[in-house]
N, C-alpha and C. Protein backbone atom coordinates (compact mmCIF):
# COMPACT_ATOMS: atom_id res chain seq x y z
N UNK A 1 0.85 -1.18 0.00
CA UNK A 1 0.00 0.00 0.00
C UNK A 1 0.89 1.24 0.00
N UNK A 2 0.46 2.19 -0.78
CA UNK A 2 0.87 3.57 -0.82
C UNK A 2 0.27 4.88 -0.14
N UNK A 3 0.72 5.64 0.09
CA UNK A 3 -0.28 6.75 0.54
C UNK A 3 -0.83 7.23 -1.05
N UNK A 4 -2.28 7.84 -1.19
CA UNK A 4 -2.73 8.05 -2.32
C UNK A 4 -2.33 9.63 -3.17
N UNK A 5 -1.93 10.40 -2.18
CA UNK A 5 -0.85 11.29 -3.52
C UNK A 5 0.90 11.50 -2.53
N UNK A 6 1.42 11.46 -3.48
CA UNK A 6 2.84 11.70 -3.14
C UNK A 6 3.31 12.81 -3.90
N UNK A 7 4.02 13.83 -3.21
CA UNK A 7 4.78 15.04 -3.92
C UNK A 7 6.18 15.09 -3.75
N UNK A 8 7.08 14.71 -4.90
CA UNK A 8 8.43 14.68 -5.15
C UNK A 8 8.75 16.31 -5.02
N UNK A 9 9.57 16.86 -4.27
CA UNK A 9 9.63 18.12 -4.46
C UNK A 9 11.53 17.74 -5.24
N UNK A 10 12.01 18.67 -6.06
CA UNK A 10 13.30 18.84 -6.24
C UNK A 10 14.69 19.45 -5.38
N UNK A 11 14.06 20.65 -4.75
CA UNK A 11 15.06 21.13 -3.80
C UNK A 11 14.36 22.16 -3.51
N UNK A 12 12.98 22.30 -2.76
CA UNK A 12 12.70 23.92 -1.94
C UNK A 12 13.97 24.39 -0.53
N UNK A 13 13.95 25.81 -1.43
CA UNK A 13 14.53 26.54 0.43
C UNK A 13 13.27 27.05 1.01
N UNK A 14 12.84 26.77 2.11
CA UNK A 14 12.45 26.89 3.15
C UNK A 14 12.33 28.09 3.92
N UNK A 15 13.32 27.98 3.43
CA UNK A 15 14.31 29.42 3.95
C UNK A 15 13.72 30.32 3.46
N UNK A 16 13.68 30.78 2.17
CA UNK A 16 12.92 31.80 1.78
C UNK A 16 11.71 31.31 0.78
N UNK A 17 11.02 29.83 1.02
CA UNK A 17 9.71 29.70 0.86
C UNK A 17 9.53 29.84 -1.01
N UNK A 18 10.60 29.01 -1.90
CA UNK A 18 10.35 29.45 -3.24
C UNK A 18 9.46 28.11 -3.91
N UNK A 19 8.91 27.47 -2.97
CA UNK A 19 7.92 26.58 -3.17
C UNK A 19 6.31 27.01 -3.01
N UNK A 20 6.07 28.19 -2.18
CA UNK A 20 4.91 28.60 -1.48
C UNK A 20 3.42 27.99 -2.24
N UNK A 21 3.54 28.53 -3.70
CA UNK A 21 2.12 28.09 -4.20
C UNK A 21 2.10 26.70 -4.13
N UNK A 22 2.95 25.69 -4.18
CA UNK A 22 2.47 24.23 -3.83
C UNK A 22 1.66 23.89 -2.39
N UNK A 23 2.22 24.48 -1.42
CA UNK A 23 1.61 24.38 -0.17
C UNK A 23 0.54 25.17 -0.38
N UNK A 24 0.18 26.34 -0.72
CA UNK A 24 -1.16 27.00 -0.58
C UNK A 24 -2.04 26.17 -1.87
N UNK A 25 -1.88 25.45 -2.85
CA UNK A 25 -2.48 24.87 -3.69
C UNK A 25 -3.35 23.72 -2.36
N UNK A 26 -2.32 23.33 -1.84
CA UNK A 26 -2.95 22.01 -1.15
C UNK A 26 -3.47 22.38 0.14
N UNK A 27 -3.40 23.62 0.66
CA UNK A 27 -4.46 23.95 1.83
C UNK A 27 -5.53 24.34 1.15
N UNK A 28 -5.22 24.95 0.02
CA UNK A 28 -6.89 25.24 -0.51
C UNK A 28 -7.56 24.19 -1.40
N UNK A 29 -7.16 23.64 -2.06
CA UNK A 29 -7.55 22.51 -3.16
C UNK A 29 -8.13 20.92 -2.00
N UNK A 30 -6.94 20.69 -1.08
CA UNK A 30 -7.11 19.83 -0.44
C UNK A 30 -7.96 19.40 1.19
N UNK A 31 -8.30 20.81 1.12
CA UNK A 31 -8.75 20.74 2.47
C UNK A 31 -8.01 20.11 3.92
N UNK A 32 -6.82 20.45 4.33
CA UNK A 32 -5.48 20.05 4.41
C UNK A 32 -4.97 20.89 5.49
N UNK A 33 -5.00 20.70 6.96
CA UNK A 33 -4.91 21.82 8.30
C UNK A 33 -3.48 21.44 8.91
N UNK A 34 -3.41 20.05 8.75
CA UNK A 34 -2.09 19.39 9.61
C UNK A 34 -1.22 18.89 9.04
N UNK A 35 0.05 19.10 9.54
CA UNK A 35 1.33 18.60 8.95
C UNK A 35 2.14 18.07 9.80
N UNK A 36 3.00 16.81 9.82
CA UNK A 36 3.81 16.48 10.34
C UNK A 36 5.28 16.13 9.74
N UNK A 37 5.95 16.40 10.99
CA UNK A 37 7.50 16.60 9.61
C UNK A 37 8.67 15.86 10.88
N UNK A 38 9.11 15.07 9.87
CA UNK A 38 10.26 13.96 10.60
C UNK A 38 11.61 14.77 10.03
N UNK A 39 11.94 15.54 11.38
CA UNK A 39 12.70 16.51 11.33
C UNK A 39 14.37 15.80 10.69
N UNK A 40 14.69 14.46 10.96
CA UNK A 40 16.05 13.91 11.19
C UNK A 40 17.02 14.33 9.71
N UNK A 41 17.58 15.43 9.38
CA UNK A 41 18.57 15.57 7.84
C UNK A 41 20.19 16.08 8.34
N UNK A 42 20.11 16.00 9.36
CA UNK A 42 21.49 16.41 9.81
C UNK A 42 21.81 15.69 11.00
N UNK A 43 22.82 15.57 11.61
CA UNK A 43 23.75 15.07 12.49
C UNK A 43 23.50 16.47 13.67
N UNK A 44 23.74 17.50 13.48
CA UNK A 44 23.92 18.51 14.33
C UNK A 44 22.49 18.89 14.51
N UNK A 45 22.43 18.73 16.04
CA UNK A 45 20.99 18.57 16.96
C UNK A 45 20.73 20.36 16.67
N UNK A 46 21.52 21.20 16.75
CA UNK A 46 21.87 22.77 17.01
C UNK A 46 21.12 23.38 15.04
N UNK A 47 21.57 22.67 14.32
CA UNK A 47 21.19 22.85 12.87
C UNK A 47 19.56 22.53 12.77
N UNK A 48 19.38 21.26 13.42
CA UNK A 48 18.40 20.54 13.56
C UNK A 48 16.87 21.87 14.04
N UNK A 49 17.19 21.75 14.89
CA UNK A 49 16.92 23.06 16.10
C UNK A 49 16.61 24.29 15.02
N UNK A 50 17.47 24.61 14.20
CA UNK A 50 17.32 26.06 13.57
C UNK A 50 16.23 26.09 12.89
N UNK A 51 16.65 24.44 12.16
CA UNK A 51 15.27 24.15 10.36
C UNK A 51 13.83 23.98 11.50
N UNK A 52 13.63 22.99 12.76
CA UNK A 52 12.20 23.22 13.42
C UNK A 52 11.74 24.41 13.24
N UNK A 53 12.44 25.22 13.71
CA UNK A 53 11.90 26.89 13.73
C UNK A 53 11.34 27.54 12.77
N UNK A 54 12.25 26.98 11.58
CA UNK A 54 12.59 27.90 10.31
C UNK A 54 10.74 27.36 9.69
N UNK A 55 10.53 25.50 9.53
CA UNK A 55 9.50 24.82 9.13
C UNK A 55 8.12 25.68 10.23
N UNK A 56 8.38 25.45 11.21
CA UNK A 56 6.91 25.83 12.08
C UNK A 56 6.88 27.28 11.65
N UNK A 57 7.29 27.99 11.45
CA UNK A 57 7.37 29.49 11.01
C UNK A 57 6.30 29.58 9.64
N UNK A 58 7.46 28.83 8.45
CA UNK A 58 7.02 29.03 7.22
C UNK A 58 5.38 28.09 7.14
N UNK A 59 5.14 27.16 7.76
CA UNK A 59 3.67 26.08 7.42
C UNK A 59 3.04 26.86 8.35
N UNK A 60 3.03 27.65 9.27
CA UNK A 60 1.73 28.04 9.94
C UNK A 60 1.67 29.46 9.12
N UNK A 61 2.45 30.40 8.41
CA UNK A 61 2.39 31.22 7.64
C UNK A 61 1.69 30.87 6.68
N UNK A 62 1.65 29.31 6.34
CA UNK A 62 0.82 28.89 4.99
C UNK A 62 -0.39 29.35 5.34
N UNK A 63 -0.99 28.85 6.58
CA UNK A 63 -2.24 28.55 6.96
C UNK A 63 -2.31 26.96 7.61
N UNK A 64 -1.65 25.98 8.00
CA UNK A 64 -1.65 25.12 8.51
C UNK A 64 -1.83 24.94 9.84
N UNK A 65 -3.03 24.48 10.34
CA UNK A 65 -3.32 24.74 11.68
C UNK A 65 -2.22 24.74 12.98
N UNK A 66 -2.12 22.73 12.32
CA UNK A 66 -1.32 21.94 13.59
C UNK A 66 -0.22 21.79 12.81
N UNK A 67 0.89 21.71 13.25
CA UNK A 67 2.85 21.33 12.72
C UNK A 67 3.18 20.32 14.03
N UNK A 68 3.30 19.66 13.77
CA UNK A 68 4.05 19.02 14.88
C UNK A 68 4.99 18.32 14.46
N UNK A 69 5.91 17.41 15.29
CA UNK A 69 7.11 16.90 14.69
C UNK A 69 7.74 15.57 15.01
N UNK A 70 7.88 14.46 14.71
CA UNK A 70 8.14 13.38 15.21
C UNK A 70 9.25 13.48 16.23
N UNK A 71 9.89 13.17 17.70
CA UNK A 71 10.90 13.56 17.57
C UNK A 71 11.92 12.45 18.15
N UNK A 72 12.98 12.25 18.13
CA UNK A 72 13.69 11.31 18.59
C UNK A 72 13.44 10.23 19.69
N UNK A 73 12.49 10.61 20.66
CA UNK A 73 12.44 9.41 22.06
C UNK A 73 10.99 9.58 21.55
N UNK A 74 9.90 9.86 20.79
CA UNK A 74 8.39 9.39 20.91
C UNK A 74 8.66 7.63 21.01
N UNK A 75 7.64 7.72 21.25
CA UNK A 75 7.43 6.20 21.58
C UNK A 75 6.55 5.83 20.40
N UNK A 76 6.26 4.41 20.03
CA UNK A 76 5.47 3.61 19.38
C UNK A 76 3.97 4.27 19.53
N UNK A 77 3.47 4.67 20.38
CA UNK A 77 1.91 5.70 20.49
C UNK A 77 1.68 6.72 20.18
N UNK A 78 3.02 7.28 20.76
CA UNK A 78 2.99 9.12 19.95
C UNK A 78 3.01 9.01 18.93
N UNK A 79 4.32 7.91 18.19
CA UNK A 79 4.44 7.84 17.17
C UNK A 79 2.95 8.15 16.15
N UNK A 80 2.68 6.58 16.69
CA UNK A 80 0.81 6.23 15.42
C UNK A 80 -0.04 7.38 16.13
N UNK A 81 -0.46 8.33 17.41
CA UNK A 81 -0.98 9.20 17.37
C UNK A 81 -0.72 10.53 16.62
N UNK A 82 0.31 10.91 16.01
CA UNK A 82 0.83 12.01 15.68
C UNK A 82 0.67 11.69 13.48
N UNK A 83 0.95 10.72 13.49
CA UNK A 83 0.32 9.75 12.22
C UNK A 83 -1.51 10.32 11.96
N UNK A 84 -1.76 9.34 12.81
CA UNK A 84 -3.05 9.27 12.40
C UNK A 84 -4.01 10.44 12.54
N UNK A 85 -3.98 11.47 13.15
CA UNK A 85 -4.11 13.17 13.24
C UNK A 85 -3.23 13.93 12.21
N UNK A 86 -2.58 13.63 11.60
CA UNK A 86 -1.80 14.12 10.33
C UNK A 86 -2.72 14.66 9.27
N UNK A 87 -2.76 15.16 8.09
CA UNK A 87 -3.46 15.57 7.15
C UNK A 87 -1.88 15.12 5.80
N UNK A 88 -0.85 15.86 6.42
CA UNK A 88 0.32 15.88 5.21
C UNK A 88 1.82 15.41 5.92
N UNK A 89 2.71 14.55 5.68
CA UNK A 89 3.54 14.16 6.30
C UNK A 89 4.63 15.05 5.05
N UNK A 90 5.46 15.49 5.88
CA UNK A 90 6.78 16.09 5.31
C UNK A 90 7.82 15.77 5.76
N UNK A 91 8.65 14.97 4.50
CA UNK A 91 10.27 14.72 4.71
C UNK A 91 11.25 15.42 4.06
N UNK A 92 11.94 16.26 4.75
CA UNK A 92 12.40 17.32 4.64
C UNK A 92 13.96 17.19 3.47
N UNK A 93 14.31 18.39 3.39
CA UNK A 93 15.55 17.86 2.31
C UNK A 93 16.93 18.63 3.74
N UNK A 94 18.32 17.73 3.29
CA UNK A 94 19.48 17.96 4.05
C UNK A 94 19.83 16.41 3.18
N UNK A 95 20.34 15.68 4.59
CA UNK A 95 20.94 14.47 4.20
C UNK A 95 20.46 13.14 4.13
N UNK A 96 20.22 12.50 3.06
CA UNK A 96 19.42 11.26 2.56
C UNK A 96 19.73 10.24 3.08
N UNK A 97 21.16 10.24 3.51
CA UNK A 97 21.78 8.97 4.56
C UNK A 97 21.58 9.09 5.66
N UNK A 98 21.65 10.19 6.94
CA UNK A 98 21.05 9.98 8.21
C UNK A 98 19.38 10.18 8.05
N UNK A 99 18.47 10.88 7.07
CA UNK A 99 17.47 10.21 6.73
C UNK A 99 16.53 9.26 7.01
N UNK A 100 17.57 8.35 5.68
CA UNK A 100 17.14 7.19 5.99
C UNK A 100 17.37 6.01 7.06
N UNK A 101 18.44 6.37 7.90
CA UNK A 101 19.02 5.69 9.02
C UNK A 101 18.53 5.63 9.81
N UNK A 102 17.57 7.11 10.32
CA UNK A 102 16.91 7.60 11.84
C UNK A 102 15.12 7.03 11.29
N UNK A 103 14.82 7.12 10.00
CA UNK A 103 13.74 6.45 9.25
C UNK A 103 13.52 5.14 9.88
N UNK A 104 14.60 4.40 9.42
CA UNK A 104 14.96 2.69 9.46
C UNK A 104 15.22 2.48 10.83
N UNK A 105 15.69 2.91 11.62
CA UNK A 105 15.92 2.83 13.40
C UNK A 105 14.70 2.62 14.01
N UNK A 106 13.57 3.69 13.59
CA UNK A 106 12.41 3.72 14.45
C UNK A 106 11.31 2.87 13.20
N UNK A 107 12.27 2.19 12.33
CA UNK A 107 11.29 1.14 11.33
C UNK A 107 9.85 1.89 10.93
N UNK A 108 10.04 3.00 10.42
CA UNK A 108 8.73 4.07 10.51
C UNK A 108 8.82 4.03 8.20
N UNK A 109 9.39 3.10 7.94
CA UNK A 109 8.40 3.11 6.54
C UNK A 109 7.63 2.44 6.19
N UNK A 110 7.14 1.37 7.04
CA UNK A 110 5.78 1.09 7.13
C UNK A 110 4.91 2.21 7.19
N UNK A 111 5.20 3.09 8.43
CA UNK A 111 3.68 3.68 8.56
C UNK A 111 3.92 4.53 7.61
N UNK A 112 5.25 5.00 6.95
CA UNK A 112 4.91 6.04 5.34
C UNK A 112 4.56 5.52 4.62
N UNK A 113 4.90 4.52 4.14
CA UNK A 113 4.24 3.25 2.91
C UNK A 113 2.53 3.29 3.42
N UNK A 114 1.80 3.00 4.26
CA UNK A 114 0.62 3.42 4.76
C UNK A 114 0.01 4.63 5.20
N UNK A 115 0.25 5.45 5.30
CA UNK A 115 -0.28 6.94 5.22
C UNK A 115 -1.00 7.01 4.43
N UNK A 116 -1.93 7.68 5.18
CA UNK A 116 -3.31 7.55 4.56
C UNK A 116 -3.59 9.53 3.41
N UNK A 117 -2.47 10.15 4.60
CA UNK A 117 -2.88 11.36 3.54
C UNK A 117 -1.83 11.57 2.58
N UNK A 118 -1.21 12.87 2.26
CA UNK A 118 -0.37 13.27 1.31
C UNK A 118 0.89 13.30 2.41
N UNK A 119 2.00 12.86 1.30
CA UNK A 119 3.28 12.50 1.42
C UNK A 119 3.99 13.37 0.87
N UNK A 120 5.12 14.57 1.76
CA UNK A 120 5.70 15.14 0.57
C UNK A 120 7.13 14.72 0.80
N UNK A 121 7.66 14.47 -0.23
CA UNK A 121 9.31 14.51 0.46
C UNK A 121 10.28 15.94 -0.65
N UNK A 122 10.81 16.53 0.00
CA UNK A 122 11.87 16.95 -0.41
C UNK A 122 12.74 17.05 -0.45
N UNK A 123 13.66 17.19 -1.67
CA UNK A 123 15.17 16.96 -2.07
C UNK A 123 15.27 15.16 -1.34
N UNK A 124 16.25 15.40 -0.27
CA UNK A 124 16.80 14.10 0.94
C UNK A 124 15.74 13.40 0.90
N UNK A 125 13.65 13.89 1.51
CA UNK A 125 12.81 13.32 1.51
C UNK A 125 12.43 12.45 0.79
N UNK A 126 12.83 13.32 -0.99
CA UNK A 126 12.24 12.72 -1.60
C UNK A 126 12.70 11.11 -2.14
N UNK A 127 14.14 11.56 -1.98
CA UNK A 127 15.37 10.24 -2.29
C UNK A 127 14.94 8.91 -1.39
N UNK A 128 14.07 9.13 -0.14
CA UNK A 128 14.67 8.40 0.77
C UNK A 128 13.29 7.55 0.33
N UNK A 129 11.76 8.30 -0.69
CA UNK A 129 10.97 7.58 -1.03
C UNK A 129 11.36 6.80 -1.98
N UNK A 130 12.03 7.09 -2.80
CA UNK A 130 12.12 6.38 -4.29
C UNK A 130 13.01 5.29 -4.22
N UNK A 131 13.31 4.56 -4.99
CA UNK A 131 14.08 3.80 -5.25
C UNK A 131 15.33 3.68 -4.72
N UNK A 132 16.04 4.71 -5.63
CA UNK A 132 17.05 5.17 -5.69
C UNK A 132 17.08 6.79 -5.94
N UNK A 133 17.97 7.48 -5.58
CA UNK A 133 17.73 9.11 -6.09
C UNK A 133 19.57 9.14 -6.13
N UNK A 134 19.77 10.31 -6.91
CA UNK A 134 20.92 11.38 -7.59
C UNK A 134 20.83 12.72 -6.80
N UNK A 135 22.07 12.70 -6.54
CA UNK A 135 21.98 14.31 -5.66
C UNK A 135 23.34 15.04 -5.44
N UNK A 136 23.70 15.64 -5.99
CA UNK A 136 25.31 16.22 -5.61
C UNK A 136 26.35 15.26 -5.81
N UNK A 137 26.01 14.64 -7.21
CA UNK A 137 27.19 13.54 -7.79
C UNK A 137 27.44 12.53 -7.10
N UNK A 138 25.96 11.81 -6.23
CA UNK A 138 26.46 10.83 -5.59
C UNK A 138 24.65 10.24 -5.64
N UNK A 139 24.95 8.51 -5.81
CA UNK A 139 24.09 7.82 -5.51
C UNK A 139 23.31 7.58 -4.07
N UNK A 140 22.15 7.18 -4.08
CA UNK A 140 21.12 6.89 -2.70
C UNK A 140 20.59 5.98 -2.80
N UNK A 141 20.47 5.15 -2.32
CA UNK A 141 19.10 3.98 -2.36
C UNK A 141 18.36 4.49 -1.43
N UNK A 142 16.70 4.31 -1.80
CA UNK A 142 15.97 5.07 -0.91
C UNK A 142 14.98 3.45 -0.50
N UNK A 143 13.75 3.76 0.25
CA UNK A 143 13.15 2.93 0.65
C UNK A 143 12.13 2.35 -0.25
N UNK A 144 12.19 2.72 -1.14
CA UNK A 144 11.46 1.88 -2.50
C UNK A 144 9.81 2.56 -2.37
N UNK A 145 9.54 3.53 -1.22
CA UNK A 145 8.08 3.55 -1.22
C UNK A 145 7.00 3.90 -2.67
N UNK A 146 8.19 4.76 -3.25
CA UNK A 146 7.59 4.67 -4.55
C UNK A 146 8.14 4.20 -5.43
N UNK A 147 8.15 2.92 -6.76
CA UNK A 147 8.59 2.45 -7.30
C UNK A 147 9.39 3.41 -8.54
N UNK A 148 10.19 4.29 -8.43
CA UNK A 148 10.57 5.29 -8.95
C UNK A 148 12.59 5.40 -8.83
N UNK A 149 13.40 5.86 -10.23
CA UNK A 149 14.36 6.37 -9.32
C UNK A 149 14.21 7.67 -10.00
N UNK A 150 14.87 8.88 -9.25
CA UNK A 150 14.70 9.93 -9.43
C UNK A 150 16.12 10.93 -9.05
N UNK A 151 16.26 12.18 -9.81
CA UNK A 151 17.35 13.27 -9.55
C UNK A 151 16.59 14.16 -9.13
N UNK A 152 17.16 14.94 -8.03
CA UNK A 152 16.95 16.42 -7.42
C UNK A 152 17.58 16.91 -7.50
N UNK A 153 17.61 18.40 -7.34
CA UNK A 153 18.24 19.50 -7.77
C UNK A 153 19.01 19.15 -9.48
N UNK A 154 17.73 18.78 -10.33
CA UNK A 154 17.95 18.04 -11.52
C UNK A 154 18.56 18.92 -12.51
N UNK A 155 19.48 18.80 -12.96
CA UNK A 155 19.95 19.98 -14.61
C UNK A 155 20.38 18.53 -15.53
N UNK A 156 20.10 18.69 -16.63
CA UNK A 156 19.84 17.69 -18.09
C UNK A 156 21.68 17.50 -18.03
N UNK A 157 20.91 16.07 -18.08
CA UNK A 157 22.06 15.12 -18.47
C UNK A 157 23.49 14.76 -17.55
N UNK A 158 23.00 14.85 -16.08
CA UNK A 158 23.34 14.81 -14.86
C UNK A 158 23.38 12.97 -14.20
N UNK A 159 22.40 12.57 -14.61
CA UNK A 159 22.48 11.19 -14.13
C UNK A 159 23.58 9.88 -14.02
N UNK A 160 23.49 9.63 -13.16
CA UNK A 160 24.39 8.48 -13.36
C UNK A 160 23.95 6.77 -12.90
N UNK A 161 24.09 6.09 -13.40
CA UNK A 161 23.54 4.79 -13.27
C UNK A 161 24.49 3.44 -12.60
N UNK A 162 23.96 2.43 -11.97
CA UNK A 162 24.66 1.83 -11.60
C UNK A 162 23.83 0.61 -11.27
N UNK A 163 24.06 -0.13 -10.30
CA UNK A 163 23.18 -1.56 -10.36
C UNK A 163 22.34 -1.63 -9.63
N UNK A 164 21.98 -0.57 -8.90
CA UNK A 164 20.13 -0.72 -8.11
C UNK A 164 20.09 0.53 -8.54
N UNK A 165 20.48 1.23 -9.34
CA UNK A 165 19.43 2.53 -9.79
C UNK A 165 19.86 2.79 -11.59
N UNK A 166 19.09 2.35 -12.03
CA UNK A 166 18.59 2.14 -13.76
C UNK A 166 17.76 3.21 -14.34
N UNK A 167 18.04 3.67 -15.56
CA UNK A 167 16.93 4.31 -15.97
C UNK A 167 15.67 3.50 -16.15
N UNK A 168 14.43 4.14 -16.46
CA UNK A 168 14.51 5.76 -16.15
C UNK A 168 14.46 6.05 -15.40
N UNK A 169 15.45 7.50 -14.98
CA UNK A 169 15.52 8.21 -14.21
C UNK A 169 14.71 9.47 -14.31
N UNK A 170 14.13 9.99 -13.12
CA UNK A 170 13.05 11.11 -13.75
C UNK A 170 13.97 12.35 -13.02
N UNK A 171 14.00 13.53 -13.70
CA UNK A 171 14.84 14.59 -12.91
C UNK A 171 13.86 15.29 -12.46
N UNK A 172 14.13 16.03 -11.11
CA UNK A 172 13.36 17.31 -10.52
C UNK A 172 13.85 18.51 -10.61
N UNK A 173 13.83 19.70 -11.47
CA UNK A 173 14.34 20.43 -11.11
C UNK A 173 14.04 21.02 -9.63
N UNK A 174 15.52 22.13 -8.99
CA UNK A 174 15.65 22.73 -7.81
C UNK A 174 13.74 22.79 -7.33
N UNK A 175 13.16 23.93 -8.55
CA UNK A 175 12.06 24.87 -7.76
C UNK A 175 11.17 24.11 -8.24
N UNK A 176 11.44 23.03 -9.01
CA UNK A 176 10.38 22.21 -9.48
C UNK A 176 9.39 20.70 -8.50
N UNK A 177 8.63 20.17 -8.93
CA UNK A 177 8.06 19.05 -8.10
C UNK A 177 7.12 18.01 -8.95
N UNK A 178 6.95 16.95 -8.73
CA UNK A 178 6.50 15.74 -9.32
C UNK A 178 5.07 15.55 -8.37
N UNK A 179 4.08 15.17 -8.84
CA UNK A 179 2.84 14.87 -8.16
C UNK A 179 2.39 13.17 -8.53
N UNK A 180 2.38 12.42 -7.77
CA UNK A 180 2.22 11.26 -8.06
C UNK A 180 0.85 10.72 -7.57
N UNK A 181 -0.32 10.69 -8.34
CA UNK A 181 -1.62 9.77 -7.23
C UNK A 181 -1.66 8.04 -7.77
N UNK A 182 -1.44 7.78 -6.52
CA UNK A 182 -1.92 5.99 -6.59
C UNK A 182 -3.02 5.11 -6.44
N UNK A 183 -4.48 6.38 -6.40
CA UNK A 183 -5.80 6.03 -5.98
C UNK A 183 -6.48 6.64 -6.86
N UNK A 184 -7.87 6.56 -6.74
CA UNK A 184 -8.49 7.59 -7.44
C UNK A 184 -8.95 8.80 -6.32
């Protein structure tokens, strides 16, 4: 099972919000109040710390009611409570390898592979759904949630191939994003 739409983002900054109409598309189109975001793309708790701020800032500026955030010691309850009160799960972009490590630790791609609402991942996020992803001249294997491999921060004719990641490869550009539905 899949969650029924998934959004590949390419590389939004955050920072200065050059994604905005995608998020206001989906508070207004989707009827869409809550977000949850599995903060883990860096090693440095202090960096970590800055992007919470920077995310709860920019999504309640959207209009997003609730932000909340998975965070390192939840437990197995918070966990599926903070899930299942969700509207949009966001996996953020930094680093695709601690990512997917702090992902795989708390064995939490089940409940992304099952998510019931919208899935976004960006840049790192998005790598850690697909297959495989391309990112700064270096390969990723991601968690296969979507049967996809994919480039971020994409410019033509960038790819590189190897033996778990085959074309096709789909590129994202930076400000660009992929919309994927698996339902009707």
């Amino acid at each position: 099972m899949t969650p029924n739409l998934i959004i590949l983002q390419g590389g939004e900054n955050v920072k200065i919000g050059n994604q905005r109409n995608l998020f206001m598309q989906l508070i207004s189109n989707r009827n869409v109040s809550s977000i949850l975001i599995i903060p883990w793309t860096t090693d440095s708790i202090e960096k970590e710390n800055n992007y919470r701020g920077i995310y709860f800032s920019y999504f309640k500026e959207l209009g997003f009611r609730t932000i909340e955030f998975v965070e390192r010691d939840d437990n197995n309850a918070d966990i599926e409570q903070k899930f299942m009160k969700s509207d949009v799960l966001y996996l953020p972009g930094g680093d695709p390898v601690i990512l997917k490590e702090e992902i795989g630790k708390r064995s939490l791609q089940q409940k992304i592979s099952d998510f019931g609402g919208i899935v976004i991942g960006n840049s790192a996020g998005a790598i850690v759904l697909a297959n495989c992803g391309y990112a700064g001249g270096v390969l990723y294997r991601g968690f296969g949630i979507i049967d996809m491999n994919i480039e971020v921060h994409s410019n033509f004719g960038q790819y590189k191939v190897n033996e778990y990641c085959e074309p096709p490869i789909i590129g994202i550009p930076e400000e660009g994003w992929i919309v994927i539905r698996t339902s009707k």
